[in-house]
Protein backbone atom coordinates (compact mmCIF):
# COMPACT_ATOMS: atom_id res chain seq x y z
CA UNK A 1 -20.81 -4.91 -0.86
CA UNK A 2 -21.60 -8.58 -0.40
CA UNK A 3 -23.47 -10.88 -2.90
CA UNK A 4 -25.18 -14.00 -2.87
CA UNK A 5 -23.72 -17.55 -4.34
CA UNK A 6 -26.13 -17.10 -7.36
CA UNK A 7 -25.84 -13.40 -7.98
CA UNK A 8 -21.95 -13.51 -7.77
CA UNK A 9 -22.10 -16.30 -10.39
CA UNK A 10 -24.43 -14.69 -12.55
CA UNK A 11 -21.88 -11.30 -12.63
CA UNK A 12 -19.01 -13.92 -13.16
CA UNK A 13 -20.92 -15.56 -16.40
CA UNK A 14 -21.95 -12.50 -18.11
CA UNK A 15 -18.18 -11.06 -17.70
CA UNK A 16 -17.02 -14.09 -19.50
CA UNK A 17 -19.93 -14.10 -21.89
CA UNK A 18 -19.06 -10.10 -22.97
CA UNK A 19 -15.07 -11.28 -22.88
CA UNK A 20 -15.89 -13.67 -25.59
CA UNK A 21 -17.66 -11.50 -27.10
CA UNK A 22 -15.30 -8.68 -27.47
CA UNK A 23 -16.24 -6.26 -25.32
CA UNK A 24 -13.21 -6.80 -22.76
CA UNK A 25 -9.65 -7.52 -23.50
CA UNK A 26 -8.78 -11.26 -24.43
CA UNK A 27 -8.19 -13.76 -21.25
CA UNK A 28 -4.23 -14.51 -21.23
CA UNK A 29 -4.09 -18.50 -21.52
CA UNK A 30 -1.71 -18.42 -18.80
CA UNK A 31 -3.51 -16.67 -16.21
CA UNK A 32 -6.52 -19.46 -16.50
CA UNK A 33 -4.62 -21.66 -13.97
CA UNK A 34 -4.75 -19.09 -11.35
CA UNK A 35 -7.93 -18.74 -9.09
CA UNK A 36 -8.78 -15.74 -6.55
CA UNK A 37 -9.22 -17.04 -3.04
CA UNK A 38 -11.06 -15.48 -0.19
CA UNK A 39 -8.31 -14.56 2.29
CA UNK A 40 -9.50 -15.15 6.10
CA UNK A 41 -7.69 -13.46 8.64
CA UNK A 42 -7.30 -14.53 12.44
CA UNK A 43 -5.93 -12.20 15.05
CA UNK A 44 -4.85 -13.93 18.36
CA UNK A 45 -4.73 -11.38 21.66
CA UNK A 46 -1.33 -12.67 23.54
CA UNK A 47 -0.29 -11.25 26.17
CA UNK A 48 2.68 -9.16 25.30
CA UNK A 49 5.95 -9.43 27.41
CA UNK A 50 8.11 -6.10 27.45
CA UNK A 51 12.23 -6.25 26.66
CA UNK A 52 14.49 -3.50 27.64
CA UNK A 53 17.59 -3.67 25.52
CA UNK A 54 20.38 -1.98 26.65
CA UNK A 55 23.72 -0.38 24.69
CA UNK A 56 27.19 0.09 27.08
């Protein structure tokens, strides 16, 4: 479920606003240096060579 730039920061606000408020648990001081990311993914098609491995 996708959401616009605006809506996503209006969700993001009123989390923090009810977290100050008390109705989530306390932010952790040290986790405020971390930031989520969007993680992109890239899958390149090669051409696969086959190996035959061989025990004597």
């Amino acid at each position: 479920m996708a959401h616009g730039g605006k809506e996503d920061l209006g969700i993001l606000l009123r989390f923090l606003r009810y977290t100050k408020e008390g109705m989530y648990a306390p932010i952790e001081e040290s986790s405020l240096s971390y930031a989520r990311l969007k993680e992109e993914t890239n899958f390149v098609e090669l051409c696969e060579e086959e190996y035959y491995y061989n025990v004597s």
